[in-house]
Protein backbone atom coordinates (compact mmCIF):
# COMPACT_ATOMS: atom_id res chain seq x y z
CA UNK A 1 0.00 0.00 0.00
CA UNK A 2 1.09 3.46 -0.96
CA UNK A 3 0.32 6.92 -0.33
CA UNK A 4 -0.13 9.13 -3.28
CA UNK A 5 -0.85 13.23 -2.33
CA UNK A 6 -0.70 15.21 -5.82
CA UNK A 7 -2.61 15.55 -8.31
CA UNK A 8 -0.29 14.50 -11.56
CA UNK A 9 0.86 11.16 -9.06
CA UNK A 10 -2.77 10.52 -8.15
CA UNK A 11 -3.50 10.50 -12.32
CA UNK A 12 -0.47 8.13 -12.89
CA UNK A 13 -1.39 5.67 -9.98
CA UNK A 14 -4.80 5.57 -11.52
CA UNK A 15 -3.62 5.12 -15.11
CA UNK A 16 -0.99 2.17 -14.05
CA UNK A 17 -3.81 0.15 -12.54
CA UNK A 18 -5.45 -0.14 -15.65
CA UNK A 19 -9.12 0.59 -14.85
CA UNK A 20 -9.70 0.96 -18.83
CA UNK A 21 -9.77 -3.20 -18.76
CA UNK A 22 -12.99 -3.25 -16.66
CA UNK A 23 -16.68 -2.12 -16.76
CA UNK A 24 -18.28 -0.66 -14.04
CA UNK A 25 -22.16 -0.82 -13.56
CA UNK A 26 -23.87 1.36 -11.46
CA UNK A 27 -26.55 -0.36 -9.37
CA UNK A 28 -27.93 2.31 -7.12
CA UNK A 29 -26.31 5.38 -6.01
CA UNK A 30 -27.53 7.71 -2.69
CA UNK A 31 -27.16 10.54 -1.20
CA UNK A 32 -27.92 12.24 2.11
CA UNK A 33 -27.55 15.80 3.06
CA UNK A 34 -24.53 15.79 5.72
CA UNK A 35 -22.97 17.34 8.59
CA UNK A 36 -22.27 20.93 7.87
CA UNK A 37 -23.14 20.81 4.51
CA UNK A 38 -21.35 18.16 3.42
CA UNK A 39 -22.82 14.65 1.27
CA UNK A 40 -22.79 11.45 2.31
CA UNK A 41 -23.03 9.25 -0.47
CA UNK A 42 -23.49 5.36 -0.96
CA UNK A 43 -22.70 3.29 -4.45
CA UNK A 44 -23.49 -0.08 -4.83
CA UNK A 45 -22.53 -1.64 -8.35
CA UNK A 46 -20.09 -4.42 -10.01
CA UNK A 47 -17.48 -4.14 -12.25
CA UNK A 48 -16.13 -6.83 -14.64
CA UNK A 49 -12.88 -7.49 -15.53
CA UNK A 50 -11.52 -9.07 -18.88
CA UNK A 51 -12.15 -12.47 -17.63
CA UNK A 52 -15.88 -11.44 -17.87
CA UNK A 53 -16.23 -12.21 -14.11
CA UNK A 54 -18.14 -9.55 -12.09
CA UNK A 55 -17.69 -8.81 -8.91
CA UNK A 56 -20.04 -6.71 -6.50
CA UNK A 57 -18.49 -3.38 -5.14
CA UNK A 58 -19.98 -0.71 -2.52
CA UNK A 59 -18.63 2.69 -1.72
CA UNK A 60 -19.26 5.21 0.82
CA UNK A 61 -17.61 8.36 1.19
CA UNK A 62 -17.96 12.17 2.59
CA UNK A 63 -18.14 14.99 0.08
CA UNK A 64 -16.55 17.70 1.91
CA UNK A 65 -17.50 21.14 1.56
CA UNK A 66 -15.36 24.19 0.30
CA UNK A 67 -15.34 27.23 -2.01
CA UNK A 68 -15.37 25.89 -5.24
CA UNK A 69 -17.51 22.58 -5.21
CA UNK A 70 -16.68 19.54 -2.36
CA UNK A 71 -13.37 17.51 -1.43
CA UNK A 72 -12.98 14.20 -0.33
CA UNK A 73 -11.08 13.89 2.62
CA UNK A 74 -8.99 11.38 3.51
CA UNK A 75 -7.93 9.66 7.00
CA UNK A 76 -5.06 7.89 8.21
């Protein structure tokens, strides 16, 4: 596991893991209004790989609010 902080080594991580192999279906996606403003938000989904196997996936995460749209934060 790695830690990856700016933006042009967040796009290269990304790109090396080659996400353009697999589809990703979106199931259901929600959203709740959150503590000071911010979004809660909940995917469920699957994504399949080029062995046509899919496998389930769910994602929560805070959207963050700032000036200029929402962040998400990260913890350690």
């Amino acid at each position: 596991m790695s830690i990856t902080t700016t933006m042009d080594a967040i796009n290269a991580k990304i790109l090396s893991l080659n996400y353009g192999d697999f589809k990703a279906e979106i199931k259901s996606v929600d959203a709740q209004e959150s503590l000071n403003g911010g979004v809660s938000v909940l995917v469920t989904g699957y994504m399949t790989g080029m062995d046509n196997i899919q496998q389930q996936f769910t994602q929560s995460f805070f959207l963050a609010p700032q000036d200029k749209g929402y962040f998400v934060p990260c913890s350690y």
